[in-house]
C-alpha atoms as a PDB file:
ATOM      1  CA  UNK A   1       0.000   0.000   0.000  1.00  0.00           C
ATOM      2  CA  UNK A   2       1.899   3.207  -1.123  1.00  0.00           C
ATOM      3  CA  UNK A   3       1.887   6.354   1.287  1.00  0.00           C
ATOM      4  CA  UNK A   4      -1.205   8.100   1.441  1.00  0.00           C
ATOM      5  CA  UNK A   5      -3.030  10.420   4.393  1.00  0.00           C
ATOM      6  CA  UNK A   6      -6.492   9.717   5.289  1.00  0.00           C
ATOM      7  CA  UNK A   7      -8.138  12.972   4.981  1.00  0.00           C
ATOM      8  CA  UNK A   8     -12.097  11.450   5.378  1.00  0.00           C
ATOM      9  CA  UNK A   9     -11.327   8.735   7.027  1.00  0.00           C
ATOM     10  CA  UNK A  10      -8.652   6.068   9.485  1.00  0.00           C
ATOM     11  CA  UNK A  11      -7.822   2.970   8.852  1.00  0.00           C
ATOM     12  CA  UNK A  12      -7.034  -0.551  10.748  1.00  0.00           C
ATOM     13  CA  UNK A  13      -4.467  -3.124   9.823  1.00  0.00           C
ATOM     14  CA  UNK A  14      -4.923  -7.076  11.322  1.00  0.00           C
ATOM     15  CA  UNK A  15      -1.806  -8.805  10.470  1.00  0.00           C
ATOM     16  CA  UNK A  16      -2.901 -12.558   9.513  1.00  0.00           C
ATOM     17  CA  UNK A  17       0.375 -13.645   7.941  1.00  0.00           C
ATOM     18  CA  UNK A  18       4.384 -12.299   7.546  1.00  0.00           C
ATOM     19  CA  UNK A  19       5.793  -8.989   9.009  1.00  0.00           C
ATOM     20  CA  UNK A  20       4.989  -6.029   7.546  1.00  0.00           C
ATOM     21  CA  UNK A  21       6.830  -2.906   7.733  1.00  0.00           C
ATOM     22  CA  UNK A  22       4.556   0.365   8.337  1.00  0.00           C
ATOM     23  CA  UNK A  23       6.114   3.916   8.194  1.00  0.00           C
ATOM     24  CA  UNK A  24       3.705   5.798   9.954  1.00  0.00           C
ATOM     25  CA  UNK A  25       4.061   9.702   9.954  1.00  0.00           C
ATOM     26  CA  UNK A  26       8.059   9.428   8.751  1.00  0.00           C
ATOM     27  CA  UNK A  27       8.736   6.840  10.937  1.00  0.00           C
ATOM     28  CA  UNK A  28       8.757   2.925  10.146  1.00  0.00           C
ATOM     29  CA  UNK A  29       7.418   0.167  12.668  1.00  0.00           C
ATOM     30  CA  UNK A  30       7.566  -3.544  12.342  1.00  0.00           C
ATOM     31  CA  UNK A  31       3.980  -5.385  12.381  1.00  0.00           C
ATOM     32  CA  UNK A  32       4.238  -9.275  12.658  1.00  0.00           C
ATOM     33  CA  UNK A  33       1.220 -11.705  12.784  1.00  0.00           C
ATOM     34  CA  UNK A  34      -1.639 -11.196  15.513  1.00  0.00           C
ATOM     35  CA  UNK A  35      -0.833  -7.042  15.423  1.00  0.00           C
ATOM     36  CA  UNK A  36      -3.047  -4.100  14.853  1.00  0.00           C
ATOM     37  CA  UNK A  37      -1.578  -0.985  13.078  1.00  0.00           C
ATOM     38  CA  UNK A  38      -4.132   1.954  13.184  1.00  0.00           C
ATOM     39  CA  UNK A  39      -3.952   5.252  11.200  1.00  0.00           C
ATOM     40  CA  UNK A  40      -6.505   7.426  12.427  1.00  0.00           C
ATOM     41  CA  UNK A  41      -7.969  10.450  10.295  1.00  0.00           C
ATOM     42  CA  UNK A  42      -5.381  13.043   9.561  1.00  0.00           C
ATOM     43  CA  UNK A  43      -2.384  10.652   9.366  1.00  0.00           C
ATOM     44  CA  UNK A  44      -0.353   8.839   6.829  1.00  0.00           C
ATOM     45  CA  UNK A  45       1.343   5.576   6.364  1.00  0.00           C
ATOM     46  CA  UNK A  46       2.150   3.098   3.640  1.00  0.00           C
ATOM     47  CA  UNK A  47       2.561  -0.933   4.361  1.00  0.00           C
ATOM     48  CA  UNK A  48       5.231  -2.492   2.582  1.00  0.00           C
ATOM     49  CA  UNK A  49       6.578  -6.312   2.888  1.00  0.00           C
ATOM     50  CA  UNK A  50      10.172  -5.855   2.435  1.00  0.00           C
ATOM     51  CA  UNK A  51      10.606  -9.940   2.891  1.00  0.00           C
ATOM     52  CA  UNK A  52       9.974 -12.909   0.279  1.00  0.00           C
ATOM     53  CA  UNK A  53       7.316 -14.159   3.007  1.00  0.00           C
ATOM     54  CA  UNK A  54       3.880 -13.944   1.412  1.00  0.00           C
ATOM     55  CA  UNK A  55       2.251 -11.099   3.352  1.00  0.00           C
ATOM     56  CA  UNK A  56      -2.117 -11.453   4.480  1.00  0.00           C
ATOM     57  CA  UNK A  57      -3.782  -8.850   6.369  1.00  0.00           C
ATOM     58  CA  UNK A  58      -7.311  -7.603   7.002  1.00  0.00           C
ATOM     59  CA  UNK A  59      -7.874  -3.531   6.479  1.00  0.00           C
ATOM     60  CA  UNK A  60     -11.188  -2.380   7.822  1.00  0.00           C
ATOM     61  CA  UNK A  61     -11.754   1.583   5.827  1.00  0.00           C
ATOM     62  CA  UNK A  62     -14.327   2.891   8.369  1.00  0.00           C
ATOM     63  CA  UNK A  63     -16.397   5.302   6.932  1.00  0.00           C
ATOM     64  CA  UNK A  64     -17.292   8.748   8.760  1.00  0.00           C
ATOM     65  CA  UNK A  65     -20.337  10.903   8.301  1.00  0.00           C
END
């Protein structure tokens, strides 16, 4: 998932399967298996697998009225 900021909305990232790397506001953060990144409204991040382990996760895209 490239870089982006969530202007309308946050986002949540389950971690099913692999380690992720997450840079989140300029900084990066490991997320392995059984983790929760969250990037609430007004933020940015990307997710990136930087391994040659098959990556799974589960995004839930809330949206806010």
């Amino acid at each position: 998932i490239g870089y982006h900021k969530h202007e309308q909305n946050c986002e949540i990232i389950y971690l099913l399967k692999g380690e992720a790397t997450v840079c989140y506001d300029g900084r990066e953060i490991t997320l392995l298996p059984g983790q929760v990144h969250y990037c609430p409204m007004g933020h940015s991040h990307s997710l990136m697998n930087k391994t040659k382990e098959e990556l799974q996760f589960f995004a839930v895209v809330p949206e806010h009225h």
